[in-house]
Protein backbone atom coordinates (compact mmCIF):
# COMPACT_ATOMS: atom_id res chain seq x y z
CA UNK A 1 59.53 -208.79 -71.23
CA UNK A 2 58.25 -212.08 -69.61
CA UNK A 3 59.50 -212.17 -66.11
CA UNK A 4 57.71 -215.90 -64.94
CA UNK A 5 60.86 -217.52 -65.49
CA UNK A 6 61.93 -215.64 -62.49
CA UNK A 7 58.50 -215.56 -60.25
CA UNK A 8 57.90 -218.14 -58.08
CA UNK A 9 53.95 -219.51 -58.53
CA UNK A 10 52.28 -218.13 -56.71
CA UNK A 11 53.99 -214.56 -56.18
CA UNK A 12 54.68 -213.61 -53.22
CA UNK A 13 52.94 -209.99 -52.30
CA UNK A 14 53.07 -207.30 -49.74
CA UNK A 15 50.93 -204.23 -49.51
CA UNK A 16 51.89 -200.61 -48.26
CA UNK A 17 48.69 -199.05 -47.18
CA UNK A 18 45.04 -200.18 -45.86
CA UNK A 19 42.98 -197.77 -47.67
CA UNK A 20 39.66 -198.53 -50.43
CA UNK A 21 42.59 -199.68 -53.22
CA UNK A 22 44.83 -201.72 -51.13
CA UNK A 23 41.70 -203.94 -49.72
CA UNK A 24 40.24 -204.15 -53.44
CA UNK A 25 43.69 -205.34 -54.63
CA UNK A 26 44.22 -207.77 -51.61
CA UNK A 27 40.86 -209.50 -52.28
CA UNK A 28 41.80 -210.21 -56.06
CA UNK A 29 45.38 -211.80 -54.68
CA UNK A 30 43.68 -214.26 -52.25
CA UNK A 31 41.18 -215.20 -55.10
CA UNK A 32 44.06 -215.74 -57.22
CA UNK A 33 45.74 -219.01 -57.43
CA UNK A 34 49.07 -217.08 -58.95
CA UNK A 35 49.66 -214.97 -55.96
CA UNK A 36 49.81 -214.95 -52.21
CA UNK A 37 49.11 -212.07 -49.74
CA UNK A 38 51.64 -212.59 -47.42
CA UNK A 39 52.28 -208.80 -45.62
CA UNK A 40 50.73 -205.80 -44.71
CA UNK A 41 52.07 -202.73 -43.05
CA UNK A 42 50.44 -199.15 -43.14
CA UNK A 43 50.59 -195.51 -41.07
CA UNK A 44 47.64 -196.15 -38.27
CA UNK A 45 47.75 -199.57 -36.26
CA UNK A 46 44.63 -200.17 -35.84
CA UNK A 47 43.38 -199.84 -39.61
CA UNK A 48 46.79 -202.40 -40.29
CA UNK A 49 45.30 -204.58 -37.36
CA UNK A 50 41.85 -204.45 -38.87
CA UNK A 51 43.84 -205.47 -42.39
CA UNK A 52 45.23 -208.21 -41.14
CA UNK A 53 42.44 -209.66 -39.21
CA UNK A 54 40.25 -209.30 -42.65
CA UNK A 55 42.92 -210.99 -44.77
CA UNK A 56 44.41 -213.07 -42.65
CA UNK A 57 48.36 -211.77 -43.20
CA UNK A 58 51.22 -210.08 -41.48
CA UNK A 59 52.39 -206.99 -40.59
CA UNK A 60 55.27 -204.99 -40.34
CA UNK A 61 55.45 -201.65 -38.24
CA UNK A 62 57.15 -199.81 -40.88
CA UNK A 63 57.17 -199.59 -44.83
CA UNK A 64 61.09 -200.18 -44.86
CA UNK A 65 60.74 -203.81 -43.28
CA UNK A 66 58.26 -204.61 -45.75
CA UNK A 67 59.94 -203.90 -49.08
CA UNK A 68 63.02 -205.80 -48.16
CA UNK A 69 61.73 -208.60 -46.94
CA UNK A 70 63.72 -210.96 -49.14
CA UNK A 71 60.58 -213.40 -49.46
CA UNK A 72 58.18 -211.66 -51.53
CA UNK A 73 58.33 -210.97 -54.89
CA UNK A 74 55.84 -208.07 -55.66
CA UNK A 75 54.80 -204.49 -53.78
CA UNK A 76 51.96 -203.01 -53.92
CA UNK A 77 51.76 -199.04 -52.93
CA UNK A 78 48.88 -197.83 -51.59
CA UNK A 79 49.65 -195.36 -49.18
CA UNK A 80 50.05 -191.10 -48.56
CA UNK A 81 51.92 -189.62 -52.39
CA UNK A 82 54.40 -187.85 -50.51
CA UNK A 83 56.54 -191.56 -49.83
CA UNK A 84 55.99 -193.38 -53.26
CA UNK A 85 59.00 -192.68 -54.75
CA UNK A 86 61.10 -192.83 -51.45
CA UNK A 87 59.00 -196.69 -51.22
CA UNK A 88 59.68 -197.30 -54.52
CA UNK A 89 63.13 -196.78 -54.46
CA UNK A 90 63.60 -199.28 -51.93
CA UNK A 91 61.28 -201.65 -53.58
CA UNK A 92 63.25 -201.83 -56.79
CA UNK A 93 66.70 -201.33 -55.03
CA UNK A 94 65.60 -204.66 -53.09
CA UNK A 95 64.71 -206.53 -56.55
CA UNK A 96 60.89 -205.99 -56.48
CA UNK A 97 57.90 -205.67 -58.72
CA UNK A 98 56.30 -202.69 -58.02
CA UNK A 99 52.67 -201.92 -58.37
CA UNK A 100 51.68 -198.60 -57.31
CA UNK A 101 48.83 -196.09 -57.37
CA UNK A 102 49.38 -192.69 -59.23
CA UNK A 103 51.03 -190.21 -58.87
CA UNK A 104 54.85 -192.37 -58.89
CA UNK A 105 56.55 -189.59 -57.21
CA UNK A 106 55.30 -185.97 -56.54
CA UNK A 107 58.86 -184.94 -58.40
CA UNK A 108 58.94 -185.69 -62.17
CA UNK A 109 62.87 -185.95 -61.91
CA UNK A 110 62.86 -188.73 -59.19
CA UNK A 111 59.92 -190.46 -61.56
CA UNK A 112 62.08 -190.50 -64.66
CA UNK A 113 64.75 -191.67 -62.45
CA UNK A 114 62.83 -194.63 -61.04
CA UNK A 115 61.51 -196.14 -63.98
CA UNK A 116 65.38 -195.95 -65.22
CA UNK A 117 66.25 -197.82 -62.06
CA UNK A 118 63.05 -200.21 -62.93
CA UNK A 119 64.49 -200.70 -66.42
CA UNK A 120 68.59 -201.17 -65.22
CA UNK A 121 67.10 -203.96 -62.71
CA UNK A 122 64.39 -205.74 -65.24
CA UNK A 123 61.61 -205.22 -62.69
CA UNK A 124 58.13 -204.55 -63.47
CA UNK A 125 57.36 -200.60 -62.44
CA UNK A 126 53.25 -200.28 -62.86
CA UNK A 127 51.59 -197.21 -62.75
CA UNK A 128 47.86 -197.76 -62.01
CA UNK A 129 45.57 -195.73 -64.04
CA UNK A 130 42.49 -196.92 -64.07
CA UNK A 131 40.82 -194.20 -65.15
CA UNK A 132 42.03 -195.36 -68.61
CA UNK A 133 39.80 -199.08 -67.66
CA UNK A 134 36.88 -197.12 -66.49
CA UNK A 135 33.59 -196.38 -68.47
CA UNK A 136 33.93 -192.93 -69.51
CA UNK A 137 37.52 -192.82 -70.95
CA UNK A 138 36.17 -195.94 -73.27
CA UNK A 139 33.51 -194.44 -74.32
CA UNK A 140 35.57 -191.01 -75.34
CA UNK A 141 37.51 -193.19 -77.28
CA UNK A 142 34.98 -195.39 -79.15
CA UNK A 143 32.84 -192.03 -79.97
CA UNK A 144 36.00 -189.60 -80.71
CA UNK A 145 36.20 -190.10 -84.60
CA UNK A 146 32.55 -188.64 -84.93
CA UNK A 147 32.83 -185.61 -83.44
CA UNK A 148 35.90 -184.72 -85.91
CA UNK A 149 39.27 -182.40 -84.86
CA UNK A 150 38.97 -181.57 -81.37
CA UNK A 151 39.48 -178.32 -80.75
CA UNK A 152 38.63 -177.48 -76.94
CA UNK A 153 37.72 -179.26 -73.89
CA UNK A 154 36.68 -179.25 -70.34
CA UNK A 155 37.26 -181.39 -67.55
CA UNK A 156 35.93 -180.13 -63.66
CA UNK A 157 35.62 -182.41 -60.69
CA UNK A 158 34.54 -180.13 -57.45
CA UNK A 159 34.26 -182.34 -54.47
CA UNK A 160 31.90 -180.93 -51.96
CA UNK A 161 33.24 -182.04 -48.39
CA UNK A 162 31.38 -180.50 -45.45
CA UNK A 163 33.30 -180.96 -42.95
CA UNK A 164 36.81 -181.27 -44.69
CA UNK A 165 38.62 -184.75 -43.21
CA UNK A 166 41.44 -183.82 -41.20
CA UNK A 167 43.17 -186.62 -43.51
CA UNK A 168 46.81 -186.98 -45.72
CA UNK A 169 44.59 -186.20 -48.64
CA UNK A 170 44.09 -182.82 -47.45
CA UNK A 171 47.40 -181.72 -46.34
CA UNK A 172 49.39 -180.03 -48.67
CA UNK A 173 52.63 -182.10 -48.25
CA UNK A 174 51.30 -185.50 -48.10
CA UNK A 175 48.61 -184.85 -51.05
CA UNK A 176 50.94 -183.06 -53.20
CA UNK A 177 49.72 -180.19 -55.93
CA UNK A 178 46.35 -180.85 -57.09
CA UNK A 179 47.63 -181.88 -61.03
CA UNK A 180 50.54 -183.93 -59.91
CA UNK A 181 48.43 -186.11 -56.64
CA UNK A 182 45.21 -185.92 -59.12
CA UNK A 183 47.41 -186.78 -62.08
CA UNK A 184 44.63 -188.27 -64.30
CA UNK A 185 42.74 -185.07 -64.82
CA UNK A 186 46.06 -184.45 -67.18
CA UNK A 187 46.67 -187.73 -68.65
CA UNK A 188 43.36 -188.42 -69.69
CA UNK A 189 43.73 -185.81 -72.49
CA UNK A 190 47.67 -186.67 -72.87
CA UNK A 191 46.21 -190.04 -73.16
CA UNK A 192 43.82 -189.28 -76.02
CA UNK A 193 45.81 -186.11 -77.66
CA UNK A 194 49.78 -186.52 -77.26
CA UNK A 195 52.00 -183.76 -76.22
CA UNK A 196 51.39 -180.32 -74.45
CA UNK A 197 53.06 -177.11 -75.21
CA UNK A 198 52.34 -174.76 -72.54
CA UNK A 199 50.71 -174.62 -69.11
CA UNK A 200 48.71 -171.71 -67.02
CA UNK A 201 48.09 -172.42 -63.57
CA UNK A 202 46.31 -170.89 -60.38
CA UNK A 203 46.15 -172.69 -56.96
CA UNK A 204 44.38 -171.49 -53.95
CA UNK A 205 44.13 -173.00 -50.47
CA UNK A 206 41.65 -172.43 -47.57
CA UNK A 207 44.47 -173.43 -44.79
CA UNK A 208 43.36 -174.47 -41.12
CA UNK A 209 44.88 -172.97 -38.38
CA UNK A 210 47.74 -175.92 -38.74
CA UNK A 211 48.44 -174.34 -42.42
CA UNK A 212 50.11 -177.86 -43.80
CA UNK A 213 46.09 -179.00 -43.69
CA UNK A 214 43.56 -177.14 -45.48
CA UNK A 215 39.32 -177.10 -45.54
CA UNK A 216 39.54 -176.31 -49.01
CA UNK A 217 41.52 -176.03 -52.38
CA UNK A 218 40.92 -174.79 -55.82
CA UNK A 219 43.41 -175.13 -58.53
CA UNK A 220 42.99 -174.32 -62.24
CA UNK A 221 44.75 -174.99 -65.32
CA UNK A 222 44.49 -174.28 -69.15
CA UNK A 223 47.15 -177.03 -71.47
CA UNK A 224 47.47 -175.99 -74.67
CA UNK A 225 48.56 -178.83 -76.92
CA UNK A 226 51.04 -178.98 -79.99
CA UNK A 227 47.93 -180.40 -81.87
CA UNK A 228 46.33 -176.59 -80.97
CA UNK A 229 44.05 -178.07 -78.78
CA UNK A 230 43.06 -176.08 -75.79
CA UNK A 231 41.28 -177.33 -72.64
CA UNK A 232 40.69 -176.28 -69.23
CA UNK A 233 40.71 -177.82 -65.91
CA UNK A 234 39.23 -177.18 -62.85
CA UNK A 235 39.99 -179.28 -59.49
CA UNK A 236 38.09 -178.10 -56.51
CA UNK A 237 37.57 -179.89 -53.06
CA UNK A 238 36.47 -179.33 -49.74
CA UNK A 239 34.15 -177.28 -47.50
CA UNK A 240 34.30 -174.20 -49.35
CA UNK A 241 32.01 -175.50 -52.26
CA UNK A 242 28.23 -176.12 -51.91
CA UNK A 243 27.83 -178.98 -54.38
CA UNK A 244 29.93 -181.55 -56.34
CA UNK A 245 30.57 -181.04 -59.72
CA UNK A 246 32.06 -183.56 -62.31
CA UNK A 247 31.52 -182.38 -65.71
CA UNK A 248 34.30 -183.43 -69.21
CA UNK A 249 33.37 -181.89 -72.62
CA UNK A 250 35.14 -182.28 -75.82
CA UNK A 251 34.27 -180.18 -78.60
CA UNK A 252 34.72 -180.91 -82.02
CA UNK A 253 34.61 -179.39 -85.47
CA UNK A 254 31.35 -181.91 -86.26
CA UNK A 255 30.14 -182.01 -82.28
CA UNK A 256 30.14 -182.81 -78.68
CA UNK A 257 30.62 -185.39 -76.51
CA UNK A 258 29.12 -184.25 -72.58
CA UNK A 259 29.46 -186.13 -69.23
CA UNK A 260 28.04 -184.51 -66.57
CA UNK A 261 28.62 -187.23 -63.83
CA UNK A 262 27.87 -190.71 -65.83
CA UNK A 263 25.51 -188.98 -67.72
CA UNK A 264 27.02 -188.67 -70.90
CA UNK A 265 25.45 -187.76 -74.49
CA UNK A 266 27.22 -187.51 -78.09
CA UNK A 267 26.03 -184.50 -79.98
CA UNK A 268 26.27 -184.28 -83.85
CA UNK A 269 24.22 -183.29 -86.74
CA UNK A 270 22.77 -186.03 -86.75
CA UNK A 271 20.61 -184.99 -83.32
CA UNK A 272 21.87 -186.17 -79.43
CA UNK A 273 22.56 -189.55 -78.75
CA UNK A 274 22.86 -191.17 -74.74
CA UNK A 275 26.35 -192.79 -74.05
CA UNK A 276 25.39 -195.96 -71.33
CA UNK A 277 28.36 -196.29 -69.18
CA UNK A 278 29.48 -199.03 -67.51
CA UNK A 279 29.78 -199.45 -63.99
CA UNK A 280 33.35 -198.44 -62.04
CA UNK A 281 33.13 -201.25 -59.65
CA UNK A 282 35.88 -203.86 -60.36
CA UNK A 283 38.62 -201.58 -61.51
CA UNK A 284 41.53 -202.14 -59.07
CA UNK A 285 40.79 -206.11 -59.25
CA UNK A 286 40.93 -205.87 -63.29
CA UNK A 287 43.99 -203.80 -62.99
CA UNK A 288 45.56 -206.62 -60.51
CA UNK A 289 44.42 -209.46 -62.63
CA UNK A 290 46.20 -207.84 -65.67
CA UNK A 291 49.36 -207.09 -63.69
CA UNK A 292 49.03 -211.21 -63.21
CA UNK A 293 48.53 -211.94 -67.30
CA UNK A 294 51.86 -209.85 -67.82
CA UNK A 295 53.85 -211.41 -65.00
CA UNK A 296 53.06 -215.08 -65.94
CA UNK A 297 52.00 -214.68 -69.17
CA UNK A 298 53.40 -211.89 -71.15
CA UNK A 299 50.00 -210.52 -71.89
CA UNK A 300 50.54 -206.50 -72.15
CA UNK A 301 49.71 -203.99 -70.32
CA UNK A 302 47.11 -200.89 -70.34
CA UNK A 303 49.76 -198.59 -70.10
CA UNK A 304 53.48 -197.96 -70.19
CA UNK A 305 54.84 -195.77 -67.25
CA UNK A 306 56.21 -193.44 -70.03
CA UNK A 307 52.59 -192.18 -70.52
CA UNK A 308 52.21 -191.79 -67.05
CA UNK A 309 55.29 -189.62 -66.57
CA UNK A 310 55.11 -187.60 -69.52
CA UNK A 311 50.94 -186.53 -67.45
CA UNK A 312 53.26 -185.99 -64.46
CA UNK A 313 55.62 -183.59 -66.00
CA UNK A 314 52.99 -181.80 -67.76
CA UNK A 315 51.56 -181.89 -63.62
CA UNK A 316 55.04 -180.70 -63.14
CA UNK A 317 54.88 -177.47 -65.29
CA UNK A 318 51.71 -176.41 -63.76
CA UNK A 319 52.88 -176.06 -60.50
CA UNK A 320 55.83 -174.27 -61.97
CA UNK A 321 53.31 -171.97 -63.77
CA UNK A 322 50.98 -171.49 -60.65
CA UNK A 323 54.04 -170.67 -58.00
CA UNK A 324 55.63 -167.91 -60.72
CA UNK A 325 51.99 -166.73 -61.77
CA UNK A 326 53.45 -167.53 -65.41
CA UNK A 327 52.62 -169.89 -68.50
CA UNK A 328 55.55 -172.23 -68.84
CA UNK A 329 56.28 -174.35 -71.29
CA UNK A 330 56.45 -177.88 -70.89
């Protein structure tokens, strides 16, 4: 659906949030003659002061102001998971385009909800994944057919954090569960391999003495998909661990194909063969600029917000399974 008809040039934008995405994504609006930063607002003052002094914009105090401001056109979230689908709600309520960083909601009924609202008001709702952009995930997919039927694979990311940031990304409300905040460890293989049937799940925390923060996390999960694919995750963070550790495998019935960081190699019969990837820098300007091709000119999307919720209520069944020490199906 073309929505320039009803876009005035350029779009009017606000941000929610001052963090690493919301600065990358306010630098590609000001370079872009089809859209105008106008509005800023975020949870500390004087990283929203900072913001606005880099940028030049506005701000509001509160999220709330923002999203109904009648002027602008498009929001983008950036901010703590725990609010997106309260800001969201709003956003479309108030006749918005929505941008917003993954996870949509940390509750796969509100999600499903939302993008119904998104749909009943004929308002953009985009779910940024760039993880399906980046490198790696192309790569997967140009090498996939030579490795033949995939039968098992392996995705950890440890992040070694000595001393653990007393930060929203570390406290168990405002994160969320690791598979539903990190939602892309899940839909990059619901990206590439389609529906899951079951989920087994194990979470631990390391709490501080203020228990909704934590100096460490592990949480584990093993999907087994209707295709009989099996693969395990691992998501680990925090002071507890020694070293980082960011390591995907897919295994095939005719080979391998191994990342261990951006090192990445395709194994066959044919002997081992380097993958080059490309750098990640860029990723939340190309994932504005595309945002911009739909809006004005109907180019598509990356990715549908169906995919997106179908990872988060696969995330969804895994905390089920990890809170009843049970598999559950999806």
């Amino acid at each position: 659906m073309s929505l320039t008809s009803q876009l005035s040039h350029p779009i009017k934008v606000g941000i929610v949030g001052t963090g690493y995405a919301a600065k990358r994504r306010a630098e590609t609006l000001i370079e872009d003659e089809r859209s105008q930063l106008c509005s800023v607002t975020g949870y500390t003052p004087e990283n929203v002061a900072d913001f606005c002094q880099s940028y030049h914009v506005s701000s509001y105090e509160n999220w709330q102001d923002l999203v109904t401001d009648k002027s602008l056109d498009l929001v983008v979230i950036s901010n703590a998971n725990q609010l997106h689908g309260k800001i969201t709600k709003l956003a479309l309520e108030n006749n918005k385009n929505v941008i917003i960083e993954y996870p949509l909601s940390l509750d796969y009924k509100e999600a499903f909800e939302l993008l119904e609202l998104a749909k009943k008001k004929e308002k953009l709702l985009h779910i940024e994944h760039i993880e399906i952009l980046g490198g790696m995930h192309r790569a997967v997919q140009k090498h996939l057919s030579k490795i033949g039927k995939v039968f098992y694979g392996r995705y950890t990311t440890i992040d070694m954090k000595n001393p653990a940031p007393i930060r929203w990304t570390f406290n168990k409300q405002l994160f969320g569960f690791p598979f539903k905040a990190a939602l892309p460890r899940i839909h990059r293989f619901t990206h590439l391999f389609g529906e899951v049937k079951s989920v087994n799940s194990h979470l631990k925390y390391w709490d501080r003495e203020d228990k909704d923060y934590y100096n460490g996390c592990l949480c584990t999960a093993q999907l087994l998909f209707e295709n009989e694919l099996t693969v395990d995750l691992l998501y680990g963070r925090g002071d507890i661990f020694m070293v980082s550790d960011r390591t995907f495998e897919l295994h095939g019935e005719s080979g391998q194909i191994i990342f261990e960081g951006i090192e990445g190699k395709l194994i066959t019969s044919e002997g081992t063969q380097r993958i080059e990837l490309e750098s990640r820098r860029g990723l939340f300007a190309l994932d504005t600029r595309i945002v911009l091709d739909h809006l004005f000119d109907n180019k598509p999307l990356y990715i549908n917000p169906e995919s997106s919720i179908y990872a988060l209520k696969v995330g969804e069944t895994a905390y089920q399974s990890a809170i009843s020490g049970k598999s559950v199906y999806v």
